[in-house]
Protein backbone atom coordinates (compact mmCIF):
# COMPACT_ATOMS: atom_id res chain seq x y z
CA UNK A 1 105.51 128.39 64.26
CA UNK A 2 106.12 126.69 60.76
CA UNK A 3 109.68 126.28 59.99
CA UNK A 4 108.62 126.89 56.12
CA UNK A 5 106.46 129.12 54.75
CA UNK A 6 104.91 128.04 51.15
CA UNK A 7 103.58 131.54 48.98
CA UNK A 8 101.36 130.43 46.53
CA UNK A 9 100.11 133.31 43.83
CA UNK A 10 97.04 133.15 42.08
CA UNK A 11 94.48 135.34 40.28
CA UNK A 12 91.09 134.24 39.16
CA UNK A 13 92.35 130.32 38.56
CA UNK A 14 90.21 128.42 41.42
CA UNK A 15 90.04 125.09 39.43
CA UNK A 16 93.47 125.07 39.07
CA UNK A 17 94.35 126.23 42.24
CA UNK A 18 91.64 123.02 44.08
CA UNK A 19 94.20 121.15 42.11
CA UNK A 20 97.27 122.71 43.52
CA UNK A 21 96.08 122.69 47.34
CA UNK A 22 95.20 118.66 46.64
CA UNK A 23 98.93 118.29 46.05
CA UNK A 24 99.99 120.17 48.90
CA UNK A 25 97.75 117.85 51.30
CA UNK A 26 100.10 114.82 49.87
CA UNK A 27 103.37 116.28 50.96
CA UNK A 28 105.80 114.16 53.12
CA UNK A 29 107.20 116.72 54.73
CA UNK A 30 104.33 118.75 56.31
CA UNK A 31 105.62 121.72 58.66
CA UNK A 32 104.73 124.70 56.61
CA UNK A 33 102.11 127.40 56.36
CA UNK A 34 100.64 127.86 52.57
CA UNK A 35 100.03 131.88 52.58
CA UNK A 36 98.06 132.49 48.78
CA UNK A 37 99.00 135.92 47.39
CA UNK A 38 96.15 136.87 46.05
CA UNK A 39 96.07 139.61 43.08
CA UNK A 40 92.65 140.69 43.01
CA UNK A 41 90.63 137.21 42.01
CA UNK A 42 86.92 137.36 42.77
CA UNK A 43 84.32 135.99 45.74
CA UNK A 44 84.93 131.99 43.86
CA UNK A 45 88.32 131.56 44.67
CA UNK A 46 87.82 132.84 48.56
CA UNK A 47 85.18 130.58 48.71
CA UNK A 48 87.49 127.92 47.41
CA UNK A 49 90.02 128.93 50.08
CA UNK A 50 87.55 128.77 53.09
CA UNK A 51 86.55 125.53 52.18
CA UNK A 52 89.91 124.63 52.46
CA UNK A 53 90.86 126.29 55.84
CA UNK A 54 87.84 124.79 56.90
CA UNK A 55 87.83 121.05 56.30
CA UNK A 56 92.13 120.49 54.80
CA UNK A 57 94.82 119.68 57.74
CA UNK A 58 96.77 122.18 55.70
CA UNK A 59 97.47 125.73 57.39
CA UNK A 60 96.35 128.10 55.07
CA UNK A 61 96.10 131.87 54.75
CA UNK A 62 94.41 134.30 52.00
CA UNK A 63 96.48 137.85 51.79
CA UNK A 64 94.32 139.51 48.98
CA UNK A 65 94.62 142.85 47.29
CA UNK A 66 91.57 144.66 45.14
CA UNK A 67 92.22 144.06 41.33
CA UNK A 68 93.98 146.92 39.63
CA UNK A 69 95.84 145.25 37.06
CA UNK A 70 99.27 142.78 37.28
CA UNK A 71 100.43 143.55 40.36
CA UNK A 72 101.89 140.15 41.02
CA UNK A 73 104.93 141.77 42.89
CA UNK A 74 103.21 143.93 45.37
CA UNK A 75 101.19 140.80 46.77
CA UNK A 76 103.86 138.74 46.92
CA UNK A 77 105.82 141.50 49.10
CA UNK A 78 102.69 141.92 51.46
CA UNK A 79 102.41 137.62 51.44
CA UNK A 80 106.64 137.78 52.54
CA UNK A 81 105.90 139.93 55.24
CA UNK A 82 102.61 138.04 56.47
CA UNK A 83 105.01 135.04 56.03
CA UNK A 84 106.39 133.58 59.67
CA UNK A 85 108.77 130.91 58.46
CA UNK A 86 112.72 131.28 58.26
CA UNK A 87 112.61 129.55 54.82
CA UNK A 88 110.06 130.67 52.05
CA UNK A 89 109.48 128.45 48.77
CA UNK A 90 107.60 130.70 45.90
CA UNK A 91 105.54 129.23 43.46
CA UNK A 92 102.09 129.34 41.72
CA UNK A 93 98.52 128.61 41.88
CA UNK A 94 98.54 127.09 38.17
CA UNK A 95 101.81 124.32 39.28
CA UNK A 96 100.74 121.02 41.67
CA UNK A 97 103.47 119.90 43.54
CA UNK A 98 104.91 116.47 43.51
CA UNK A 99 104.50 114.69 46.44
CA UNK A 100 108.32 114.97 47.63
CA UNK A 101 108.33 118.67 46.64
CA UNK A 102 108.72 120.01 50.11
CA UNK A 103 110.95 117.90 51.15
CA UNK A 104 113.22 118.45 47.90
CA UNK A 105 113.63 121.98 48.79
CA UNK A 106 113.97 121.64 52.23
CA UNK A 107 116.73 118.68 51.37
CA UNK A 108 118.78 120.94 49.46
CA UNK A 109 118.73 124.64 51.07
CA UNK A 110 121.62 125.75 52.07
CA UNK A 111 122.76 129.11 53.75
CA UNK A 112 123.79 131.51 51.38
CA UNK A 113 122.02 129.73 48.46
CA UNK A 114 118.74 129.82 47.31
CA UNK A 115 117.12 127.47 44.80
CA UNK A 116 116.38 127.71 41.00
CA UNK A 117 113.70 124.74 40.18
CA UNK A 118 110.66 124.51 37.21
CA UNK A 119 108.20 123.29 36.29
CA UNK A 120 106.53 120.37 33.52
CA UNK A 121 104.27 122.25 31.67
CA UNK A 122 100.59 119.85 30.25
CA UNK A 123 98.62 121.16 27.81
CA UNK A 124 95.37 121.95 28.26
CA UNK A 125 93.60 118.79 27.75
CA UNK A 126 95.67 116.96 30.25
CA UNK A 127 95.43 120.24 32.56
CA UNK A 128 91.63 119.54 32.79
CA UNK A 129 91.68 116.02 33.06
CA UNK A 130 93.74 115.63 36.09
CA UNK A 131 91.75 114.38 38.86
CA UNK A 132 91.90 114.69 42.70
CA UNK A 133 92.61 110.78 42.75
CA UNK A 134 95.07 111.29 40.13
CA UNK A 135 96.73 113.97 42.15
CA UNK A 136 96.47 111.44 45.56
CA UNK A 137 97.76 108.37 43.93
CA UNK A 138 100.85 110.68 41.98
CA UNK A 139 99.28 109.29 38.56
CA UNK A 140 99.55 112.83 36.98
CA UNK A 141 103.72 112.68 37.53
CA UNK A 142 103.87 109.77 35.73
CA UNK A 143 105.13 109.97 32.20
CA UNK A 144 103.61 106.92 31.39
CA UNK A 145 100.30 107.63 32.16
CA UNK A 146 100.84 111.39 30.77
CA UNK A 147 101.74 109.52 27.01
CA UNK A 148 99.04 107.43 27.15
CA UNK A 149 96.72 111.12 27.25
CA UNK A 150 98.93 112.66 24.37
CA UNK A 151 101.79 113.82 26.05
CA UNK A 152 104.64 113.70 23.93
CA UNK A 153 108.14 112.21 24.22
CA UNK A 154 110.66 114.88 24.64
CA UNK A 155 113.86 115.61 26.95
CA UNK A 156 111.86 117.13 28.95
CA UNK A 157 110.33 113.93 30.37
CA UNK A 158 113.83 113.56 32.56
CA UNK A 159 112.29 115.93 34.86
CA UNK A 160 109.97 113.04 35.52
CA UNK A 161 111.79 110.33 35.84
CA UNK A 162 114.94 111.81 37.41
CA UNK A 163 115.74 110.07 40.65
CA UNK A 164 119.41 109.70 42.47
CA UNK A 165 122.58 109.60 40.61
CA UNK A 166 121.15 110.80 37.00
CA UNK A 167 119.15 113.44 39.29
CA UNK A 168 122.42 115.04 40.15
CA UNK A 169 124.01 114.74 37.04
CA UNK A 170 121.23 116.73 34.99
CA UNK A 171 121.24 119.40 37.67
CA UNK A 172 124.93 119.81 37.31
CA UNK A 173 124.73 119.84 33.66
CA UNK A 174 121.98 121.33 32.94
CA UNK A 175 123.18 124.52 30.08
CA UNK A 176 119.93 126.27 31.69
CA UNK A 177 121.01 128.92 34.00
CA UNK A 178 119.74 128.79 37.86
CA UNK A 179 117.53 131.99 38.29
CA UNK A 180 114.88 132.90 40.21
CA UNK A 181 111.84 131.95 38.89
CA UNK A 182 108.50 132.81 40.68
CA UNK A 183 106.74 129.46 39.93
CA UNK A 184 109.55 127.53 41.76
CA UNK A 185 112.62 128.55 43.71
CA UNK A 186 113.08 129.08 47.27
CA UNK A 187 115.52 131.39 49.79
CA UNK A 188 115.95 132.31 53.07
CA UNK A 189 113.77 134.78 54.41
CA UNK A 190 116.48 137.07 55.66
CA UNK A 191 118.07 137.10 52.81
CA UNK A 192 115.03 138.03 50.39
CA UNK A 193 114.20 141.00 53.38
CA UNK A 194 117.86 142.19 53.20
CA UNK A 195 117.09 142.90 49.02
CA UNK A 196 113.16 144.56 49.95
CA UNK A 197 111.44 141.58 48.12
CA UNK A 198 110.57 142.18 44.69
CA UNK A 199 110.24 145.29 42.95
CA UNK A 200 106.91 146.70 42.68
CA UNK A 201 107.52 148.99 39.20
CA UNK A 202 108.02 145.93 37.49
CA UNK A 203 104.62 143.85 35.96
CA UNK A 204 104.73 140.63 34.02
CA UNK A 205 107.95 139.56 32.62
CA UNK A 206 110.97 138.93 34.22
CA UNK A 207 110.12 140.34 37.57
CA UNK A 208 110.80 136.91 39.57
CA UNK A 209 114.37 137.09 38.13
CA UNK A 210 114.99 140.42 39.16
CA UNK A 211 114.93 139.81 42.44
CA UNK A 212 116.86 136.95 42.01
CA UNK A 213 120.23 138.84 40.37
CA UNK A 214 119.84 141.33 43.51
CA UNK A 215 120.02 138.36 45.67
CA UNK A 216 123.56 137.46 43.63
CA UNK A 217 124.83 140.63 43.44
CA UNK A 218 124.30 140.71 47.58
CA UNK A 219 126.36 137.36 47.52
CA UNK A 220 123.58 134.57 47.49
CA UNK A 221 124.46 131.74 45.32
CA UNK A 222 121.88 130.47 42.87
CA UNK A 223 121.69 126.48 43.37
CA UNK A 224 120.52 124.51 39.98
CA UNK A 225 117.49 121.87 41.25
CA UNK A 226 115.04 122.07 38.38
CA UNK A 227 115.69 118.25 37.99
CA UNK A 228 114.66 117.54 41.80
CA UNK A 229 112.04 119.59 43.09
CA UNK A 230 109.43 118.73 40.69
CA UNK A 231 105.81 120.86 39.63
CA UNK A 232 103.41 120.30 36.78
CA UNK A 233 102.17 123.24 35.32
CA UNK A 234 98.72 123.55 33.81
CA UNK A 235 98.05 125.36 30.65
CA UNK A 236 96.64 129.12 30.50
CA UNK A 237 95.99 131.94 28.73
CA UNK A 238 98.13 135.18 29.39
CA UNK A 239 96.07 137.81 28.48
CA UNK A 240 96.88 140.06 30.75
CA UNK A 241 100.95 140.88 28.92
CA UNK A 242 101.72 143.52 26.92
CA UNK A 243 104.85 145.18 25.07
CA UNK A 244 104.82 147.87 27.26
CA UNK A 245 105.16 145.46 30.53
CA UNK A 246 107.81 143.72 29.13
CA UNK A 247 110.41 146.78 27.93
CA UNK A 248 109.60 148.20 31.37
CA UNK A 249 111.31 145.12 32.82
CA UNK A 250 113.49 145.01 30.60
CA UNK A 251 114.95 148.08 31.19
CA UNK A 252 114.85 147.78 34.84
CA UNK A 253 116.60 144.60 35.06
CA UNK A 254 119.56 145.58 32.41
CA UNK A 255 120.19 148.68 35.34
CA UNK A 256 119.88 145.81 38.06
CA UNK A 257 122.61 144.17 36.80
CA UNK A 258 124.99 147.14 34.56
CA UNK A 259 124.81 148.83 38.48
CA UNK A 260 124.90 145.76 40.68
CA UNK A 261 121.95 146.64 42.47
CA UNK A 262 121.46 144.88 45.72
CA UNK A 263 117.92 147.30 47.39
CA UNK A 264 114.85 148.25 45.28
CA UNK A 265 113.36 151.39 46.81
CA UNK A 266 110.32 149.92 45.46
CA UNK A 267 110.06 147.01 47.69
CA UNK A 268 108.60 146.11 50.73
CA UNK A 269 109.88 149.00 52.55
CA UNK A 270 108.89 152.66 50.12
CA UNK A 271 111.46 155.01 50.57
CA UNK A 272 110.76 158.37 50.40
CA UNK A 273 112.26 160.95 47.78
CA UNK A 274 113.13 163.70 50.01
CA UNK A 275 114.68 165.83 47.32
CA UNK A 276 110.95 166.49 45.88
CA UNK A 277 109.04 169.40 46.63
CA UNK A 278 105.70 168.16 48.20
């Protein structure tokens, strides 16, 4: 039984998820099941996936639910549940992991913590460009090599070339908060069971941090590693947001936090209104 379980989310992105599972097959530390929480993509990306079960040394699984819409959150409550390891790491199908990724995470959990990260984000003409030897040989995490293909020079780059002492310094002074976001952070299992997972009323925007601020109001500390456990993120379109998603989670979360809510009744476990007439 892994000791880590990775949950990758995806819908309808196999070319950028090929590019993802390359980075996961460079990992140096390799006891983990990948579980991909699948929202409803089509017959290309399971294709994709058996190819991978078939012929990667990586242990994958496909949890996949019909298309109805965002409904990010309810697959990622059925992918906890499939999940068997004590530890899960969350993150996306559009973000390839640097090589040390596991292993960064795994480095710094600690028990009643769990652990705000990022990601890089390319733009598009890098995103497509990336190669499977550029993922193997690390090429694509190399801010060099990213300027020399138009990336600009920004603060950002740090996240790149932060190793050791300055490492630790830009986590601990980071002025960006340490929240939960979907396409990197990591918790115990226990602890994300003891909340009910993510709330499945909420859509796009916001609903990754949600869960985390139950998991502080229940007493988990957020840990700041955005500088450490490194993804690149590859550019997309998000078509699928609207107003109304967003001041629906809006709302939600300002009563998650004004009431210090620790359970979601619309989690992983559906409670049941008794005081309804049937």
């Amino acid at each position: 039984m892994p000791s880590v379980s990775i949950i990758i989310s995806t819908y309808n992105q196999p070319e950028w998820l090929q590019k993802v599972l390359w980075g996961y097959e460079q990992q140096t530390q390799t006891d983990f099941e990948i579980i991909i929480a699948d929202d409803g993509s089509t017959e290309e990306t399971k294709k994709l996936i058996e190819s991978f079960q078939e012929k990667s040394l990586l242990q994958i699984h496909h949890v996949w639910q019909e298309d109805h819409g965002f409904q990010k959150t309810k697959i990622l409550n059925k992918a906890i549940v499939f999940s068997k390891g004590e530890y899960l790491i969350l993150t996306d199908g559009d973000c390839i992991p640097r090589k040390d990724f596991v292993e960064k995470h795994l480095k710094h959990r600690k028990e009643g913590c769990f652990l705000s990260a990022g990601y890089f984000k390319l733009p598009m003409n890098i995103s497509k460009a990336i190669t499977q030897e550029d993922i193997i040989n690390q090429h694509c995490f190399d801010v060099q090599w990213l300027m020399k293909r138009g990336l600009k020079k920004t603060f950002k780059n740090n996240k790149l070339t932060s190793h050791g002492v300055k490492e630790k310094l830009l986590n601990r002074f980071t002025p960006t908060s340490a929240t939960w976001d979907g396409n990197n952070a990591s918790g115990w299992r226990k602890d994300i069971m003891a909340v009910n997972g993510f709330n499945e009323c909420m859509q796009y925007g916001g609903e990754d941090r949600e869960l985390g601020e139950r998991l502080v109001n229940y007493g988990i500390k957020p840990l700041q590693i955005r500088y450490s456990a490194i993804t690149i993120h590859l550019d997309h379109a998000r078509g699928y947001v609207t107003e109304e998603m967003i001041t629906k989670n809006k709302a939600i979360r300002k009563n998650t936090k004004k009431n210090k809510l620790v359970w979601t009744k619309n989690g992983i476990v559906k409670e049941v209104d008794t005081t309804k007439k049937l």
